[in-house]
C-alpha atoms as a PDB file:
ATOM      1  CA  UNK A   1     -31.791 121.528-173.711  1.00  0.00           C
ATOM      2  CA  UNK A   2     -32.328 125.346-173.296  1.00  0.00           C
ATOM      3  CA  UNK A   3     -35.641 126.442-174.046  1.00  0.00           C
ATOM      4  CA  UNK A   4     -35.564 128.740-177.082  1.00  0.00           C
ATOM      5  CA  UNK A   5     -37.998 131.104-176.577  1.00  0.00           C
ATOM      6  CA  UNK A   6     -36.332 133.034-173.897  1.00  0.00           C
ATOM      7  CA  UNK A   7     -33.633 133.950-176.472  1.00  0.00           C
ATOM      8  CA  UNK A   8     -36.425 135.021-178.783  1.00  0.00           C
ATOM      9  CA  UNK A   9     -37.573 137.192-175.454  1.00  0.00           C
ATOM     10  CA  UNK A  10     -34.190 138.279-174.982  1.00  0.00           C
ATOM     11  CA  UNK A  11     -33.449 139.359-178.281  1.00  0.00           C
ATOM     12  CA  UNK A  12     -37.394 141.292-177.879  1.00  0.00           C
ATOM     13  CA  UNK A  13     -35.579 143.353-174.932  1.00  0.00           C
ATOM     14  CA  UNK A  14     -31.905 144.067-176.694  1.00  0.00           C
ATOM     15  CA  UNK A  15     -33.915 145.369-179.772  1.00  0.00           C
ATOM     16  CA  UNK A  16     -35.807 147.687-177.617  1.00  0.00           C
ATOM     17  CA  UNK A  17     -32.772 149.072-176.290  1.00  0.00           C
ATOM     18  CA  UNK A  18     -31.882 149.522-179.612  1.00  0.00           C
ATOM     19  CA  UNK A  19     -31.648 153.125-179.999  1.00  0.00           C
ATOM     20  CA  UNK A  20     -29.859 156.097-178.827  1.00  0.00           C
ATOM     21  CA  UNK A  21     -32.424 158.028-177.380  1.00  0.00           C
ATOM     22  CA  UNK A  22     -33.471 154.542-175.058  1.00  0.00           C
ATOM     23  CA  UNK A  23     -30.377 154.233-173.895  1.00  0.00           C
ATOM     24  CA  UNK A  24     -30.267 157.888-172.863  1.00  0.00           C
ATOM     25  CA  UNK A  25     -33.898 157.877-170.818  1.00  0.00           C
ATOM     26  CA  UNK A  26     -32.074 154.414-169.122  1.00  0.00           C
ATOM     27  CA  UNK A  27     -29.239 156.283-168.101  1.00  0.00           C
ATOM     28  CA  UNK A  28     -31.706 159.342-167.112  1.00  0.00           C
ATOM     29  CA  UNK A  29     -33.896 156.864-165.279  1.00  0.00           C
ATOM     30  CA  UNK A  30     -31.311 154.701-163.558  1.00  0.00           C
ATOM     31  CA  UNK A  31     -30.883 155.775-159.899  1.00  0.00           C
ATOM     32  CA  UNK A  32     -34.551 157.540-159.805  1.00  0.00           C
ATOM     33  CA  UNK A  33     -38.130 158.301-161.059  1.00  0.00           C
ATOM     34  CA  UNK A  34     -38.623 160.876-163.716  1.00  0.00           C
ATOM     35  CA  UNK A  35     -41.528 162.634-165.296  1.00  0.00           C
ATOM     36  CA  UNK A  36     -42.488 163.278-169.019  1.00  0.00           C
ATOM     37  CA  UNK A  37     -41.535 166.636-168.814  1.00  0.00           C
ATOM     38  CA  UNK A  38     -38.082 166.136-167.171  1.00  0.00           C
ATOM     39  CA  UNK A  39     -37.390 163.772-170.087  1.00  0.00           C
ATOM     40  CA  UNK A  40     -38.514 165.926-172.944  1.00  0.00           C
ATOM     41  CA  UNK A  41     -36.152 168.821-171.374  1.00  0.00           C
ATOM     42  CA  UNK A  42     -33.360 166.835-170.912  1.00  0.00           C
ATOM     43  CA  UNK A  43     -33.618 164.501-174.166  1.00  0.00           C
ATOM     44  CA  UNK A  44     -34.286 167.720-176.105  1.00  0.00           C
ATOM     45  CA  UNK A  45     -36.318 165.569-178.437  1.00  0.00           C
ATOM     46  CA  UNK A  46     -40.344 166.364-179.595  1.00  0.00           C
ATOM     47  CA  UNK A  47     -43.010 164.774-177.520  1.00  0.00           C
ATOM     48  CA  UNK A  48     -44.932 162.660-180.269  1.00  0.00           C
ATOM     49  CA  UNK A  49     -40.986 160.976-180.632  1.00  0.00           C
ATOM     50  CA  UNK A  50     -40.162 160.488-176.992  1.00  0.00           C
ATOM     51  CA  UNK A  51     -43.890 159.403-175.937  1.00  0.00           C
ATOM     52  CA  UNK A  52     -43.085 156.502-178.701  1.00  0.00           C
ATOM     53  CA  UNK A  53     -40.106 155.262-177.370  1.00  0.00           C
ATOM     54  CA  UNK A  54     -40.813 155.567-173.882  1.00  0.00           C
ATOM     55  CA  UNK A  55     -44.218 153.529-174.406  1.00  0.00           C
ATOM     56  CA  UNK A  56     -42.172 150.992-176.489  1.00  0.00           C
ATOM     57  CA  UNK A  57     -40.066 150.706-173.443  1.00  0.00           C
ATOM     58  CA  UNK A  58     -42.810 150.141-171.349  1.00  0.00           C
ATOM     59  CA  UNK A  59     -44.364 147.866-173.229  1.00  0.00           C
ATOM     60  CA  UNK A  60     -41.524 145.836-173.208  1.00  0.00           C
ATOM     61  CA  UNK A  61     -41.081 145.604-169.462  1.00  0.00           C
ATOM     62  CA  UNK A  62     -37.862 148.165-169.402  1.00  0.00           C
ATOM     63  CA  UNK A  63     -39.862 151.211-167.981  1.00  0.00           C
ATOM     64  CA  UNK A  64     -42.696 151.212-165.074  1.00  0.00           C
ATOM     65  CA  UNK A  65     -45.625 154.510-165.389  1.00  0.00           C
ATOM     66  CA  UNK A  66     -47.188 156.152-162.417  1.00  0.00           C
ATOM     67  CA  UNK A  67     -49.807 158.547-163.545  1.00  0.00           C
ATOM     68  CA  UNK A  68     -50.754 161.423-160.961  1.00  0.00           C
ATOM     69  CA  UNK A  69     -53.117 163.577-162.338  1.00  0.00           C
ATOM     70  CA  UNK A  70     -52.108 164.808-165.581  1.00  0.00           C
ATOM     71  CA  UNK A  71     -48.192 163.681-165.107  1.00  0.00           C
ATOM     72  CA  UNK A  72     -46.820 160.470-166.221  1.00  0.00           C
ATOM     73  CA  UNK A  73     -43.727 159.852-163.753  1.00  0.00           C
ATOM     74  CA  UNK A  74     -41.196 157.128-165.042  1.00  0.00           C
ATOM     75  CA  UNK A  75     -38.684 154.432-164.236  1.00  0.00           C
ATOM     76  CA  UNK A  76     -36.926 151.149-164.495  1.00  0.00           C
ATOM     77  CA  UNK A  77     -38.441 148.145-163.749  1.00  0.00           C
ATOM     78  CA  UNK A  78     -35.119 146.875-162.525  1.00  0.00           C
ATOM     79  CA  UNK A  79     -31.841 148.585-161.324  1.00  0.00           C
ATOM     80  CA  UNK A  80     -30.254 145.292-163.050  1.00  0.00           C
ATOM     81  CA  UNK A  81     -31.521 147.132-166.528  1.00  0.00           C
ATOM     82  CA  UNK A  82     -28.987 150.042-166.008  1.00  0.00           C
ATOM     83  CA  UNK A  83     -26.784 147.902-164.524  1.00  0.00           C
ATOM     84  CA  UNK A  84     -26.940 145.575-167.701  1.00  0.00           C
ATOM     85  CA  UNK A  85     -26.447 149.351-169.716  1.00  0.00           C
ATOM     86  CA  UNK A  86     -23.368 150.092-168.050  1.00  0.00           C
ATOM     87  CA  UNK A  87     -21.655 146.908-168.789  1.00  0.00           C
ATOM     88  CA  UNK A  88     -22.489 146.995-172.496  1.00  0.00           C
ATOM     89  CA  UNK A  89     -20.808 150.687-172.019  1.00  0.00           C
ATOM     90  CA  UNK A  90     -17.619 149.415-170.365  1.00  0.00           C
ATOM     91  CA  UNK A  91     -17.146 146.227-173.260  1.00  0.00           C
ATOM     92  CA  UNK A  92     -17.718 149.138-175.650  1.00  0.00           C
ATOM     93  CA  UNK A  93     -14.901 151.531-174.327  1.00  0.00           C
ATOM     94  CA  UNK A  94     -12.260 148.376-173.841  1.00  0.00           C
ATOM     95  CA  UNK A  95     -13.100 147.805-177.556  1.00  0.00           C
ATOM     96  CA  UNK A  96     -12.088 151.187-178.456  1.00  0.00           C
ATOM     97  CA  UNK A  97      -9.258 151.331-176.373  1.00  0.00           C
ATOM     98  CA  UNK A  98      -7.883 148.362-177.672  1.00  0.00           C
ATOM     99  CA  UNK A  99      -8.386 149.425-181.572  1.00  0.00           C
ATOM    100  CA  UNK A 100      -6.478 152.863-179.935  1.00  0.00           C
ATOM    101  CA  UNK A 101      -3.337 150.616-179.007  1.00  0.00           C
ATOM    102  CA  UNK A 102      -3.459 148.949-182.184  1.00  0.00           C
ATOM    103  CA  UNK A 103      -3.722 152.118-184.359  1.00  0.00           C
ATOM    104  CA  UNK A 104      -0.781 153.791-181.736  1.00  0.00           C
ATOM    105  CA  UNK A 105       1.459 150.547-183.079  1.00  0.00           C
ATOM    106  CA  UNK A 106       0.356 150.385-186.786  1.00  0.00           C
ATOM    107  CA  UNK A 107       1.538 154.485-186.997  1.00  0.00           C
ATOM    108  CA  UNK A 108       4.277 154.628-184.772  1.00  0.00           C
END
């Protein structure tokens, strides 16, 4: 029997992903290292908001911190977790281009 608590873990992680603005420091964060300030430029969001979700992130194993000095440098504890990202994307996009192909029938 499969042990249950691993899909209570699992489910932890997918929740934490959750959110637009997570899934955008992922994709930000995939192939490299990136600091606070690079992510509050490029999310465009305020810093009370992003420092939330990126410490939710890191608290739940998604993100790795390297402090130097003052900066707080980030990335992904695994390539697998963009990797895991981009999949979700691509099942998204054949969803929608199947509901396209159904629409183009329905209205042609």
């Amino acid at each position: 029997m499969v042990n249950k608590k691993i899909f209570k873990l699992q489910a932890n992680v997918s929740k934490a992903l959750g959110h637009p603005l997570r899934m955008e420091i992922i994709h930000l964060l995939k192939n490299k290292e990136e600091s606070f300030s690079y992510l509050l430029e490029a999310t465009g969001c305020l810093k009370s908001n992003l420092s939330q979700h990126l410490k939710l992130l890191t608290e739940n194993g998604i993100l790795k911190v390297r402090r130097e000095s003052q900066c707080s440098y980030f990335s992904l504890t695994s390539k697998k977790v963009a990797e895991a990202c981009s999949l979700m994307k691509e099942v998204l996009l054949e969803n929608l281009e199947e509901q396209q192909e159904i629409l183009k029938k329905i209205y042609v």
